[in-house]
N, C-alpha and C. Protein backbone atom coordinates (compact mmCIF):
# COMPACT_ATOMS: atom_id res chain seq x y z
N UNK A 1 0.82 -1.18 0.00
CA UNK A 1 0.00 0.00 0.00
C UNK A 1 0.86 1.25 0.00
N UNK A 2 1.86 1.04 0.54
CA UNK A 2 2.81 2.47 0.88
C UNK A 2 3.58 2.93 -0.70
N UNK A 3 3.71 1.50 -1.35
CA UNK A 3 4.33 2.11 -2.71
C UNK A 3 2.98 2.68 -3.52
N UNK A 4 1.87 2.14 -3.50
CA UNK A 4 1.10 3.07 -4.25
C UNK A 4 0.64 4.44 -3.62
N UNK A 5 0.66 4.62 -2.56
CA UNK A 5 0.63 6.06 -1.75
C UNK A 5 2.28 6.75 -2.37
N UNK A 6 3.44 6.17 -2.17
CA UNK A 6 4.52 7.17 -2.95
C UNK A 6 4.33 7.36 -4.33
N UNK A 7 3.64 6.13 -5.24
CA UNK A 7 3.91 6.28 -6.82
C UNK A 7 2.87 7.61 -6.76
N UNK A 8 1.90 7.45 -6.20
CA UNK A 8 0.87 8.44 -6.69
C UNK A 8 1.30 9.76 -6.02
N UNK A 9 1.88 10.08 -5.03
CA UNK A 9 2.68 11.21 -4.74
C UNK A 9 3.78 11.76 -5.86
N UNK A 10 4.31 10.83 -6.02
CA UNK A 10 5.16 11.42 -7.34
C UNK A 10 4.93 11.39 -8.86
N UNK A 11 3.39 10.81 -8.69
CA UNK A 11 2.72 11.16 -10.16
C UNK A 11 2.07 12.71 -9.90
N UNK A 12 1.88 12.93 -8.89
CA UNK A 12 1.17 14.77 -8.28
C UNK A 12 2.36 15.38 -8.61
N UNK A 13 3.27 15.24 -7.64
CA UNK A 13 4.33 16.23 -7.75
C UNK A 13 4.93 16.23 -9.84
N UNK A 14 5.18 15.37 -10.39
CA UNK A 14 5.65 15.43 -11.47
C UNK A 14 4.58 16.27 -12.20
N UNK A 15 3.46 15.85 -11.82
CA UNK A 15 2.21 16.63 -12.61
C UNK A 15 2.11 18.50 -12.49
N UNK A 16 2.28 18.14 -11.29
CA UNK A 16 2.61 19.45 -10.92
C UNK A 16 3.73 20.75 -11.06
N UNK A 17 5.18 19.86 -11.28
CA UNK A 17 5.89 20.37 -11.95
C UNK A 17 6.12 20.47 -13.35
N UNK A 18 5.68 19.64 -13.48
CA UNK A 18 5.09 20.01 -15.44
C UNK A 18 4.12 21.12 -15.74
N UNK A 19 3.06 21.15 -14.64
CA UNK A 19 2.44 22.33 -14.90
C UNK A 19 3.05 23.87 -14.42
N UNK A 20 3.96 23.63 -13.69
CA UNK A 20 4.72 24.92 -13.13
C UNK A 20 5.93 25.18 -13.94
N UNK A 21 6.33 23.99 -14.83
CA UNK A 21 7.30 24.18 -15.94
C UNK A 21 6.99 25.12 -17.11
N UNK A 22 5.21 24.55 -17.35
CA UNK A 22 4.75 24.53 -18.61
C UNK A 22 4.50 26.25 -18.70
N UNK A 23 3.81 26.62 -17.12
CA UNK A 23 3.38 28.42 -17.22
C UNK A 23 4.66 29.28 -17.03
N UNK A 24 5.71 28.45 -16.32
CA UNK A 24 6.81 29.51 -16.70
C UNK A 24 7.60 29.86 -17.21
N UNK A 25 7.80 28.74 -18.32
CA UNK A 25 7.90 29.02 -19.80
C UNK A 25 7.16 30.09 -20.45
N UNK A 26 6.09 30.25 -20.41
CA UNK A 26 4.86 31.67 -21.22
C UNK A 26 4.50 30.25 -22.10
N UNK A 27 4.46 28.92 -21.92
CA UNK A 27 3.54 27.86 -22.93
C UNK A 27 2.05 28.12 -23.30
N UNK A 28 1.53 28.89 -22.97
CA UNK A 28 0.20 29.59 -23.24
C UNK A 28 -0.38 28.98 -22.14
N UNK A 29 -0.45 27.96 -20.89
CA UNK A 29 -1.59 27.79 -20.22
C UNK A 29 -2.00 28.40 -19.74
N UNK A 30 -3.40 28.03 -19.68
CA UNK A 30 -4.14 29.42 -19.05
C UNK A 30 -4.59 28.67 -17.34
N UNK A 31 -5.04 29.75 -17.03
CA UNK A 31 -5.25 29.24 -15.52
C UNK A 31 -6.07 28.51 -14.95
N UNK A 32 -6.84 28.00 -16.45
CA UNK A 32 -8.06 27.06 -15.91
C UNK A 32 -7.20 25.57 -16.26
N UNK A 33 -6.27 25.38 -16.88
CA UNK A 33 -5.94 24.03 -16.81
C UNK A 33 -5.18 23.96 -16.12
N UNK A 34 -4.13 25.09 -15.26
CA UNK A 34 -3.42 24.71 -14.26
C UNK A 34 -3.69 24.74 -13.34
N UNK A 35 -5.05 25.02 -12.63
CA UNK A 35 -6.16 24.63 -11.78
C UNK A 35 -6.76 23.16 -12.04
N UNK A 36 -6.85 23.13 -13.30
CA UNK A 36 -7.41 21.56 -13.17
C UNK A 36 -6.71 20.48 -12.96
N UNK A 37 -5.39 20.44 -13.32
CA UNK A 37 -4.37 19.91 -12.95
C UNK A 37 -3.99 19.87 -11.84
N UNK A 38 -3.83 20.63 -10.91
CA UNK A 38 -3.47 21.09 -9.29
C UNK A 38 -4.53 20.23 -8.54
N UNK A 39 -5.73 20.80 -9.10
CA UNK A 39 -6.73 19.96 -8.79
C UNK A 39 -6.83 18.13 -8.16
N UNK A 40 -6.30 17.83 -9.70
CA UNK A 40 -6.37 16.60 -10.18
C UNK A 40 -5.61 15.78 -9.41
N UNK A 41 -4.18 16.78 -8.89
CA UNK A 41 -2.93 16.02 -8.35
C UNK A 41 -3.67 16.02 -7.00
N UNK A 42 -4.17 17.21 -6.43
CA UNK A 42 -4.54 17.19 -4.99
C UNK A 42 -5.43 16.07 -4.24
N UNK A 43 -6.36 16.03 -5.47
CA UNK A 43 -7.12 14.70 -5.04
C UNK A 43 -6.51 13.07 -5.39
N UNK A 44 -5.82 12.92 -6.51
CA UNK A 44 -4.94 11.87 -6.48
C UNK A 44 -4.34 11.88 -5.04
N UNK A 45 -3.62 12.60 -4.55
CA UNK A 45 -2.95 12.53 -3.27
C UNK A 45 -3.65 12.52 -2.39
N UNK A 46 -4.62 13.29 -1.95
CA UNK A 46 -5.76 13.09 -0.78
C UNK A 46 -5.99 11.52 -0.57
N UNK A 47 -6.46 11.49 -1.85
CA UNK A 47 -6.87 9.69 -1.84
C UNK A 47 -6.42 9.05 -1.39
N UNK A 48 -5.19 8.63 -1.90
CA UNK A 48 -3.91 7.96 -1.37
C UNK A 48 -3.83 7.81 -0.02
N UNK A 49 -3.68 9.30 0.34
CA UNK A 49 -3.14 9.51 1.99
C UNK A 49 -4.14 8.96 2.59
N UNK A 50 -5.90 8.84 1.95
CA UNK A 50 -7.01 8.80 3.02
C UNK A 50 -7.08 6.96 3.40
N UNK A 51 -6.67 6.60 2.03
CA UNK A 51 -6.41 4.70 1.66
C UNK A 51 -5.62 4.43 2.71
N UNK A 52 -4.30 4.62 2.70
CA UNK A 52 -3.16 4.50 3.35
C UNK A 52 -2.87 4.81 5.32
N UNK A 53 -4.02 5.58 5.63
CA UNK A 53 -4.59 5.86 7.02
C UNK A 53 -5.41 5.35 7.39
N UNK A 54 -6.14 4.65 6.69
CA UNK A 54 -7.73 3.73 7.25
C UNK A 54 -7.23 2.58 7.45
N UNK A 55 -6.26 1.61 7.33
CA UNK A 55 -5.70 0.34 7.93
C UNK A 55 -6.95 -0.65 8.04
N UNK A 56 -7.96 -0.15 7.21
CA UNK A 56 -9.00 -1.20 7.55
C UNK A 56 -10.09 -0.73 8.35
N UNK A 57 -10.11 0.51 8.57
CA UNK A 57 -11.34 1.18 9.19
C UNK A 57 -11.37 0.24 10.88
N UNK A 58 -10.43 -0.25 11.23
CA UNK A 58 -10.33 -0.52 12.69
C UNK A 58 -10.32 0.44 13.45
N UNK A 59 -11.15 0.90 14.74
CA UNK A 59 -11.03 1.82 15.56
C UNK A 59 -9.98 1.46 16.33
N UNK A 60 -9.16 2.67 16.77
CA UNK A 60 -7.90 2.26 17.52
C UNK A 60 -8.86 2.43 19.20
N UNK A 61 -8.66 1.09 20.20
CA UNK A 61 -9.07 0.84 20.96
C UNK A 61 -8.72 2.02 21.78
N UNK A 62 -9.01 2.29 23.06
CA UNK A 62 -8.48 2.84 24.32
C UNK A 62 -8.09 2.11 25.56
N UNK A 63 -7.21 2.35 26.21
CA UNK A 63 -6.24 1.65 27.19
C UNK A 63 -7.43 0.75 28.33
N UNK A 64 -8.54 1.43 28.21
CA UNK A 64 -9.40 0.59 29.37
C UNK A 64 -9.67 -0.52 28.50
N UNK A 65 -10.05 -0.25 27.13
CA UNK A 65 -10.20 -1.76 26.39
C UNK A 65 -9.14 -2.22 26.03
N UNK A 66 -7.78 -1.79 25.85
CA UNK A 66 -6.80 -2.74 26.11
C UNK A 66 -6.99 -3.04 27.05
N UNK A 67 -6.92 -3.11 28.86
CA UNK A 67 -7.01 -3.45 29.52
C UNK A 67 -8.01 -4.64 29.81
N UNK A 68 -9.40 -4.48 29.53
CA UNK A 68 -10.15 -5.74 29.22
C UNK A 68 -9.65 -6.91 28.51
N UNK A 69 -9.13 -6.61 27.84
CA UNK A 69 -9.00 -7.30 26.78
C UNK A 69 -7.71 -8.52 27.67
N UNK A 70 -6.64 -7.73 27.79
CA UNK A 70 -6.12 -8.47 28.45
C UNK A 70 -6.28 -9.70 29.73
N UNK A 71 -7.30 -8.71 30.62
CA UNK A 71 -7.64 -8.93 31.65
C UNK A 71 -8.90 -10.94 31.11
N UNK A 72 -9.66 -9.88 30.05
CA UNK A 72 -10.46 -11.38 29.57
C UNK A 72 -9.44 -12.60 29.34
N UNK A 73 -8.34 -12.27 28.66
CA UNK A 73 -7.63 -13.63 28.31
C UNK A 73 -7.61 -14.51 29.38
N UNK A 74 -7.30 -13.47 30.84
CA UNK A 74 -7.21 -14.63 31.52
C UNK A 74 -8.29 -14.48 32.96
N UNK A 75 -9.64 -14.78 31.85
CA UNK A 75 -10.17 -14.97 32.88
C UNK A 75 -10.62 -16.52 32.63
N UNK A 76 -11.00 -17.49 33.85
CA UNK A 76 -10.90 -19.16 33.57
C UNK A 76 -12.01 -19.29 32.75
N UNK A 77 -13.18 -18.64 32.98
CA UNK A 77 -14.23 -19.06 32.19
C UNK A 77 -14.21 -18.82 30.78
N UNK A 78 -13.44 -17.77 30.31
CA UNK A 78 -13.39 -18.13 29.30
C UNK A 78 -12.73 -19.47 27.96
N UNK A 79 -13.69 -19.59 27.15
CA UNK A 79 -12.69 -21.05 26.44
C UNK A 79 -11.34 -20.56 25.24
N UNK A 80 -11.01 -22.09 26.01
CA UNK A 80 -9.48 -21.52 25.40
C UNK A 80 -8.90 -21.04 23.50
N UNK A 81 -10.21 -21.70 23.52
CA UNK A 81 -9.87 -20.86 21.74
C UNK A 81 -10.10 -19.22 21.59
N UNK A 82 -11.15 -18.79 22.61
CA UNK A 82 -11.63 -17.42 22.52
C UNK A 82 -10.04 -16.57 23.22
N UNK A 83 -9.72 -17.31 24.29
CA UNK A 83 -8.16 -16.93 25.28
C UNK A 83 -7.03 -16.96 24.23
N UNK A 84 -7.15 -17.52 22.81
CA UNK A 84 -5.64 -17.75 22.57
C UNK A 84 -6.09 -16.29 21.03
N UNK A 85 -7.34 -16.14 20.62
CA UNK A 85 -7.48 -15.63 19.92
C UNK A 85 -7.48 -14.32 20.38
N UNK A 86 -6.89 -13.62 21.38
CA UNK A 86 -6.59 -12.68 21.92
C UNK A 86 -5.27 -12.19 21.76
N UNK A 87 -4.57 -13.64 21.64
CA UNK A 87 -3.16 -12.79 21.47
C UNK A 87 -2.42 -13.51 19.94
N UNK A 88 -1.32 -12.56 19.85
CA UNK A 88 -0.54 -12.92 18.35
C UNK A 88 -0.28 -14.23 18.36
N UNK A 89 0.13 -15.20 17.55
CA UNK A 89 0.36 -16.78 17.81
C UNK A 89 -0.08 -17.40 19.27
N UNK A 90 -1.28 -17.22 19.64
CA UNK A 90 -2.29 -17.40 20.40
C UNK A 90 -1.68 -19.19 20.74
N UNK A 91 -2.07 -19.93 19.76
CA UNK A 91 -2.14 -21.14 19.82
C UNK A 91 -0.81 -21.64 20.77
N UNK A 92 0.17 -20.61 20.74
CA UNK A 92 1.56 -21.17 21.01
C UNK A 92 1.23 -21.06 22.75
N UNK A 93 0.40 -20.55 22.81
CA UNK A 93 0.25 -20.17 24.64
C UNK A 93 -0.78 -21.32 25.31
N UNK A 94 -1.26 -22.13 24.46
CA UNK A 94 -2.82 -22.74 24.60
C UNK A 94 -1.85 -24.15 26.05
N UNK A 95 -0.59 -24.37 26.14
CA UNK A 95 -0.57 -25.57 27.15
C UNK A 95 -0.12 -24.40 28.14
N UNK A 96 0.41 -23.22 28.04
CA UNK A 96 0.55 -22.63 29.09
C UNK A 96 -0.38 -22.19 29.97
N UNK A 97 -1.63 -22.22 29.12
CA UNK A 97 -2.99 -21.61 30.25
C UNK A 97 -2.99 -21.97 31.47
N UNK A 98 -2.70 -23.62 31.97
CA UNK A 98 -3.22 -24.09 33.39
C UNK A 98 -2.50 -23.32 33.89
N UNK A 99 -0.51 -23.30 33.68
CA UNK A 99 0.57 -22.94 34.24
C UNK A 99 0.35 -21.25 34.71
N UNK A 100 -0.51 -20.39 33.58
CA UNK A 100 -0.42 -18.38 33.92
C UNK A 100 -2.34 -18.93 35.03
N UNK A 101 -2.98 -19.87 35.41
CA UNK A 101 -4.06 -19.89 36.15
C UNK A 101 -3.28 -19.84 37.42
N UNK A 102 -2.53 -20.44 37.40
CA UNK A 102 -1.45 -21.31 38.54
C UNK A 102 -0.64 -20.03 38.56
N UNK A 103 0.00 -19.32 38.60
CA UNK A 103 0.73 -18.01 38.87
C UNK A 103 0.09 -16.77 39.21
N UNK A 104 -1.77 -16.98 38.54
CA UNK A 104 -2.61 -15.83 39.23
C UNK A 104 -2.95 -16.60 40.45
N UNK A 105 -3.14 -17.69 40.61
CA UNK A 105 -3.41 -18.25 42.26
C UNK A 105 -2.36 -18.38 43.04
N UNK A 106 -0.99 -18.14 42.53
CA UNK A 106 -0.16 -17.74 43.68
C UNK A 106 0.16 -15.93 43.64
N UNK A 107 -0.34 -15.14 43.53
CA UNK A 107 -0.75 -13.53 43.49
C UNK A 107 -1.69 -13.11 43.79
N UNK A 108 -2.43 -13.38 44.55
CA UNK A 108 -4.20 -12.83 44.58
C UNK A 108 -4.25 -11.89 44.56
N UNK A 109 -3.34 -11.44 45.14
CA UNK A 109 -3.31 -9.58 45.39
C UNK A 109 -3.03 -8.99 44.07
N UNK A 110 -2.25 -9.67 43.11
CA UNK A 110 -1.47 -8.62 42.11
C UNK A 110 -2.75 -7.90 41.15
N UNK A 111 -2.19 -6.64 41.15
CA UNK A 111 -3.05 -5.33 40.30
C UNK A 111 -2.11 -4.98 39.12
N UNK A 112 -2.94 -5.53 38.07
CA UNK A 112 -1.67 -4.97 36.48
C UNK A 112 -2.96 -4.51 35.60
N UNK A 113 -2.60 -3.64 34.75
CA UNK A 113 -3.42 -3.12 34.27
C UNK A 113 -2.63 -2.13 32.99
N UNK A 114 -3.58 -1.79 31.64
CA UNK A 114 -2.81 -1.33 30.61
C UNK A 114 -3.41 0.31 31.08
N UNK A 115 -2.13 1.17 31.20
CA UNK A 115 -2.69 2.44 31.14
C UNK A 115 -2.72 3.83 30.39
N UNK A 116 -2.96 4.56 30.18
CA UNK A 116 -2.97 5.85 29.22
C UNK A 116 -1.66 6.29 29.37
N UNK A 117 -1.13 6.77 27.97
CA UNK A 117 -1.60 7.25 26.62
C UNK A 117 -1.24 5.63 25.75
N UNK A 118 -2.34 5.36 24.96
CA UNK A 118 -2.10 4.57 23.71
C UNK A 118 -1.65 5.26 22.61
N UNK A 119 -0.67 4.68 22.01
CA UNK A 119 -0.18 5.10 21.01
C UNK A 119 -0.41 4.61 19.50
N UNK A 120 -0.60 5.10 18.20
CA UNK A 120 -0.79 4.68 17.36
C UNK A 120 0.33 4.42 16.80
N UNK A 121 1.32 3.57 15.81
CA UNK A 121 2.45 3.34 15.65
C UNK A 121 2.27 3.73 14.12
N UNK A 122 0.86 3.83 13.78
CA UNK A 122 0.71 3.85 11.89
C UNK A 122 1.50 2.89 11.23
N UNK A 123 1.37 1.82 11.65
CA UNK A 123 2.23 0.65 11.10
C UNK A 123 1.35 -0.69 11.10
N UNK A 124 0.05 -0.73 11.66
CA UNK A 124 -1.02 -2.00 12.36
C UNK A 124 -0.28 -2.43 13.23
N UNK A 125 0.08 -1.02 14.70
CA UNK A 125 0.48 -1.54 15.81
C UNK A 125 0.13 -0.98 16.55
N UNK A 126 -0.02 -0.90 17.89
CA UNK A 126 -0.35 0.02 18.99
C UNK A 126 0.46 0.04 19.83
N UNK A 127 1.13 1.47 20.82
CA UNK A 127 2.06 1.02 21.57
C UNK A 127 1.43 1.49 22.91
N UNK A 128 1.67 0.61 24.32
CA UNK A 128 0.94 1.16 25.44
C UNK A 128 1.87 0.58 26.50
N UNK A 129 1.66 1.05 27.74
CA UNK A 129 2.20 1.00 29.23
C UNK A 129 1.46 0.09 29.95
N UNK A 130 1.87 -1.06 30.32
CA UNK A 130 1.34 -1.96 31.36
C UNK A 130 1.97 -1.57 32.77
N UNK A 131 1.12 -1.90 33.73
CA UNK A 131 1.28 -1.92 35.29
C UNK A 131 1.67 -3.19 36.20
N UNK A 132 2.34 -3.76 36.92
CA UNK A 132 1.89 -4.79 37.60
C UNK A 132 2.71 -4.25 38.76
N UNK A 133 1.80 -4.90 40.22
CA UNK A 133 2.12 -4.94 41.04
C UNK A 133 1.75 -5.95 41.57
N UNK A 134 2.93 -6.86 41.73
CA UNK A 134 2.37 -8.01 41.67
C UNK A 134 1.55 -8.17 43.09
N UNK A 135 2.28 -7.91 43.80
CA UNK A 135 1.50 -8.51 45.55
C UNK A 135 0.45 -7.22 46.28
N UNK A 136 0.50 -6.14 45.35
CA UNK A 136 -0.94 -4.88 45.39
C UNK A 136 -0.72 -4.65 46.09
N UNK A 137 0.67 -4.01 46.88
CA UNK A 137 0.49 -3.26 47.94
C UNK A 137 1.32 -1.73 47.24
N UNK A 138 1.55 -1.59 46.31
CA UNK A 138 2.17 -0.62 45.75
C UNK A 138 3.34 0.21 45.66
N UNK A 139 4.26 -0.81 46.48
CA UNK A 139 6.17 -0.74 46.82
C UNK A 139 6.55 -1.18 45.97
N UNK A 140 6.27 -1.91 45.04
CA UNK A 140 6.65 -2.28 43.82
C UNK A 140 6.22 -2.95 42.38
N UNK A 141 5.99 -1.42 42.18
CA UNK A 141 4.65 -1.39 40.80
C UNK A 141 6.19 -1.42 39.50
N UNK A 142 6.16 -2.70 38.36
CA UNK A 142 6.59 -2.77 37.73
C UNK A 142 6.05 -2.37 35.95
N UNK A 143 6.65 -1.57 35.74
CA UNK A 143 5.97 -1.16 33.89
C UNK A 143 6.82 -1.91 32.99
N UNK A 144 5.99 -2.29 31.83
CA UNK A 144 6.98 -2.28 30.53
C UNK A 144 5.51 -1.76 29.58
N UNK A 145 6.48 -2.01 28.24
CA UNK A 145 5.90 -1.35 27.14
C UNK A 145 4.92 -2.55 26.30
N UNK A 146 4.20 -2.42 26.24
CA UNK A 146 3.23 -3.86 25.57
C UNK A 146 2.76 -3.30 23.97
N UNK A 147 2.94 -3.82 23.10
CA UNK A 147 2.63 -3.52 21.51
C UNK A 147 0.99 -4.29 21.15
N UNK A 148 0.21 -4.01 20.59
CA UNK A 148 -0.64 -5.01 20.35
C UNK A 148 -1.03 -4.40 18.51
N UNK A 149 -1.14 -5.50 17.91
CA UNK A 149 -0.66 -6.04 16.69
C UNK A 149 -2.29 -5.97 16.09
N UNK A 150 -2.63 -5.20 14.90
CA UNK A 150 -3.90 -6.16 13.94
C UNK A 150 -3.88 -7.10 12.94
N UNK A 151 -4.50 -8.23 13.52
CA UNK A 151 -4.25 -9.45 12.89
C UNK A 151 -5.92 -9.61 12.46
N UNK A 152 -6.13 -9.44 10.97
CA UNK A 152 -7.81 -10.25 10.52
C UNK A 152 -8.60 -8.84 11.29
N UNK A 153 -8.18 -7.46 11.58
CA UNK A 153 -9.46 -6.44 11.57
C UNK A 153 -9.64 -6.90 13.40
N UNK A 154 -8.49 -7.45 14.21
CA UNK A 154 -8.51 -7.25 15.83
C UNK A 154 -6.93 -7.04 16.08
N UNK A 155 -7.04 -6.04 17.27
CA UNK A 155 -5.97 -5.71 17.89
C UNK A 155 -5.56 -7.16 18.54
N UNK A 156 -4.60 -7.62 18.84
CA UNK A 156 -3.65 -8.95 19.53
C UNK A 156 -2.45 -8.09 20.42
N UNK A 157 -2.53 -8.88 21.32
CA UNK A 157 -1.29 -8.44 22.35
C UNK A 157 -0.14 -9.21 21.40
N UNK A 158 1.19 -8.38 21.79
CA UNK A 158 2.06 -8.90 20.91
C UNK A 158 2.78 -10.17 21.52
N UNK A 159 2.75 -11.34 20.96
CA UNK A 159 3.41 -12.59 21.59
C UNK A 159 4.64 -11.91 22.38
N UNK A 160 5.61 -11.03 21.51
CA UNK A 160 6.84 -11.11 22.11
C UNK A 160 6.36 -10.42 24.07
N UNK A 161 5.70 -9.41 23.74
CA UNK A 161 5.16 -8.50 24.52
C UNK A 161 4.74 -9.46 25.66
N UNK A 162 3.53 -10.13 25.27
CA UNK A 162 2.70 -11.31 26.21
C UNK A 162 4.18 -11.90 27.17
N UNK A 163 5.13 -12.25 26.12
CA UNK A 163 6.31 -13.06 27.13
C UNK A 163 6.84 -12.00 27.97
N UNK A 164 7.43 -10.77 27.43
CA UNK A 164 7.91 -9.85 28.45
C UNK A 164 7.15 -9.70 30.06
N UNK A 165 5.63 -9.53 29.46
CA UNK A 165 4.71 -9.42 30.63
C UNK A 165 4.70 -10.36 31.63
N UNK A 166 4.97 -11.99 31.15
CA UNK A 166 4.84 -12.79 32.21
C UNK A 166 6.43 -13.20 32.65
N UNK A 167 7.84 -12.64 31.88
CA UNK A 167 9.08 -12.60 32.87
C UNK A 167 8.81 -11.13 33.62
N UNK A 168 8.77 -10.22 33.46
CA UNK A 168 7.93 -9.23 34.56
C UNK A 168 7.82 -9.99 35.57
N UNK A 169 6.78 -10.82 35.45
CA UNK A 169 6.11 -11.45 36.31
C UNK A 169 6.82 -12.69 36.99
N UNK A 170 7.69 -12.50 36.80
CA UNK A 170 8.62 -13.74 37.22
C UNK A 170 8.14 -15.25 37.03
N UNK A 171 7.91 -14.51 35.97
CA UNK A 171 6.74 -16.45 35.37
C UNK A 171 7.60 -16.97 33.86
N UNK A 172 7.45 -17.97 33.88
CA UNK A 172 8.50 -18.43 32.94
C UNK A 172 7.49 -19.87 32.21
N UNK A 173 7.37 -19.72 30.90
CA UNK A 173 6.61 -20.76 30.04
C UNK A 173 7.55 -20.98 28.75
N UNK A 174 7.16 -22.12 28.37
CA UNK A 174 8.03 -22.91 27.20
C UNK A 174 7.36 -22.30 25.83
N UNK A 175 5.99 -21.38 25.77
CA UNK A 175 5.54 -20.52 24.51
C UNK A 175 6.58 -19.42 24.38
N UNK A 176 7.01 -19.38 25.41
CA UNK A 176 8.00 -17.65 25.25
C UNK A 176 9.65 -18.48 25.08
N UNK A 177 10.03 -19.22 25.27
CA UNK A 177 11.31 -20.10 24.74
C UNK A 177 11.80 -20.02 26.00
């Protein structure tokens, strides 16, 4: 998509300098075709730029629905195909589930959570700030940076990300190597 957003940028600009060649020469154009031309390039390029920014007409979420989102993966009731389709190579996490159930039942206390500002990366990425503390008493609230990915028209936590989050967590699974 990005090369047809540049070709058509530099079919404007060439257009455009042909027409700024052509009047300052004295080539006779008159000002209605180098208006229509200007025209022509402006909306060629509009287009482009408007194609090239819609990524699919996905709304970029906000940090409380990142936060759900996360928070759903691991909640037990949910089934594990809906849990793995949450995150990037989902499937690769599907024997780790009992093992991250088993690390929230030794934390009861821990408070993690994704928080403001989300970032748009303009790339089909999002970049945001996770929280954890693990034992919730708030002496030691740990951050990293969590990416979440559009895969098929849904945001995904980023596998690599997902692993960072659970060594954070001093949790260690054979999906993250």
């Amino acid at each position: 998509m990005s090369s047809t957003v540049s070709g058509r940028a530099a079919a404007a600009a060439l257009c455009l300098t042909a027409v700024f060649a052509v009047s300052a020469c004295g080539g006779g154009a008159d000002e209605a075709s180098v208006e229509a031309a200007r025209s022509a390039a402006n909306a060629s390029l509009s287009s482009s730029i408007a194609a090239s920014s819609s990524k699919a007409n996905v709304p970029l979420p906000t940090a409380a629905e990142l936060d759900a989102q996360i928070k759903r993966a691991l909640d037990p009731d949910l089934p594990d195909a809906e849990r793995t389709d949450l995150i990037e190579d989902g499937e690769a996490f599907k024997d780790a589930i009992p093992d991250m159930y088993q690390a929230l039942r030794d934390n009861p206390h821990a408070v993690y959570g994704v928080v403001d500002p989300v970032f748009d990366n303009r790339d089909g990425t999002l970049t945001a700030t996770m929280r954890l503390d693990k034992d919730g008493t708030g002496t030691n609230v740990r951050t990293t940076i969590v990416h979440f990915v559009l895969i098929d028209g849904k945001w995904k936590i980023s596998r690599t990300d997902l692993c960072g989050i659970l060594r954070s967590a001093d949790y260690r699974t054979a999906a993250c190597g």
